[in-house]
Protein backbone atom coordinates (compact mmCIF):
# COMPACT_ATOMS: atom_id res chain seq x y z
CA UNK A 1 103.96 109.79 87.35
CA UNK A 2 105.50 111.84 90.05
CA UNK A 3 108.98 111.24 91.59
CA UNK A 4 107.95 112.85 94.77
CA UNK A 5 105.30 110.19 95.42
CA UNK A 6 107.73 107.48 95.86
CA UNK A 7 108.92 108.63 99.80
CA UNK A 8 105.57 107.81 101.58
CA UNK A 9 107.11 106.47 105.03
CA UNK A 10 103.57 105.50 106.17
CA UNK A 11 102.81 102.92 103.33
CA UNK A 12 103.87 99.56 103.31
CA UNK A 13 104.73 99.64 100.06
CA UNK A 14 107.21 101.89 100.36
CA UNK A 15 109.09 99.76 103.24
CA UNK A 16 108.80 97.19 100.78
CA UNK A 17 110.70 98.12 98.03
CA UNK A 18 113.58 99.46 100.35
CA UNK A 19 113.81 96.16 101.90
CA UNK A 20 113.62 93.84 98.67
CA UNK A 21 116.33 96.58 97.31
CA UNK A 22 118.90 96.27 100.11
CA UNK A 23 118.30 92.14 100.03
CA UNK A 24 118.98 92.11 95.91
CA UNK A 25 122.03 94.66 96.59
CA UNK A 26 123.54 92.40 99.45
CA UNK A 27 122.28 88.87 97.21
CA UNK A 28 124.31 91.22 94.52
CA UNK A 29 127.01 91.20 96.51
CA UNK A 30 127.13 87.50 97.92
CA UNK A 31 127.42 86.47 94.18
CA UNK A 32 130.86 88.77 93.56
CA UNK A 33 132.27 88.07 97.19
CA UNK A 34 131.81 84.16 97.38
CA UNK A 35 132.84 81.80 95.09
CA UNK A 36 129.37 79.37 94.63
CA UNK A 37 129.11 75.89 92.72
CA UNK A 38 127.53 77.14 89.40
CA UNK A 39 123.80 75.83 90.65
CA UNK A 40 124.26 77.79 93.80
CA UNK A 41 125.16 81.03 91.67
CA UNK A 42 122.30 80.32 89.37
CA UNK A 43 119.85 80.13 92.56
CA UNK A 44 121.29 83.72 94.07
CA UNK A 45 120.96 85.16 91.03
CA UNK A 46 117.29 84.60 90.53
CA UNK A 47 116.63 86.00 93.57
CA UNK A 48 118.85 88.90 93.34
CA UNK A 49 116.78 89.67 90.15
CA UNK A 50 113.85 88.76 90.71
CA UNK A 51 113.43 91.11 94.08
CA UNK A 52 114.80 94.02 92.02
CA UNK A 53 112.11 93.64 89.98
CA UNK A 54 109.34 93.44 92.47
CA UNK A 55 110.80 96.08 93.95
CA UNK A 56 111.30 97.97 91.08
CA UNK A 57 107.42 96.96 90.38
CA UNK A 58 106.46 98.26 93.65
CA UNK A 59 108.53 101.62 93.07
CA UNK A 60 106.52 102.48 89.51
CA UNK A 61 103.46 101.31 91.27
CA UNK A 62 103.88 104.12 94.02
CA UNK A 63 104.72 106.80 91.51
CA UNK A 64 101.14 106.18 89.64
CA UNK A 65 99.29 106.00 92.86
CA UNK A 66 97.40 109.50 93.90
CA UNK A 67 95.83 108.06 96.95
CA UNK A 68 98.06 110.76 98.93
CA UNK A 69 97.33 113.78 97.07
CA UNK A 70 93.39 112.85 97.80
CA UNK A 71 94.00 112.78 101.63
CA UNK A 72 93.62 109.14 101.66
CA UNK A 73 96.19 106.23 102.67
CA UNK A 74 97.09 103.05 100.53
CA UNK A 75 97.02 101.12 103.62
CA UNK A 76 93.45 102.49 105.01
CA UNK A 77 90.52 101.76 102.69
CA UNK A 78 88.30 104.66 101.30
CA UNK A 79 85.69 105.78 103.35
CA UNK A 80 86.87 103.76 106.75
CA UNK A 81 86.97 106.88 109.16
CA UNK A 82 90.25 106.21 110.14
């Protein structure tokens, strides 16, 4: 697993996990700003969690992928011509 793999601006993936990390961070922060009925908070915090996780998930799954160093894309399949 490589930390420079992660930043691959061409691969879905990776637009992804930025964009289920910024929704947990603001969900994150709708839980501390507003005060919720208790079911509410319950509900927000599910989320909040459970898109870190995909997008952590997502961010491990990147790092193991080698599709880049081979010349190919994640979004392209092998052998397409594209």
């Amino acid at each position: 697993m490589k930390l420079s793999r992660l930043y691959r601006p061409h691969d879905r993936r990776f637009w992804l996990m930025i964009v289920l990390n910024v929704l947990s961070a603001i969900l994150a922060w709708v839980l501390r700003t507003y005060p919720l009925v208790p079911l509410a908070s319950v509900v927000v915090g599910v989320f909040a969690l459970g898109n870190a996780a995909l997008g952590m998930f997502i961010m491990f799954d990147l790092m193991r992928d080698d599709t880049d160093e081979r010349g190919g894309s994640a979004d392209t399949p092998t052998g397409s011509g594209q």
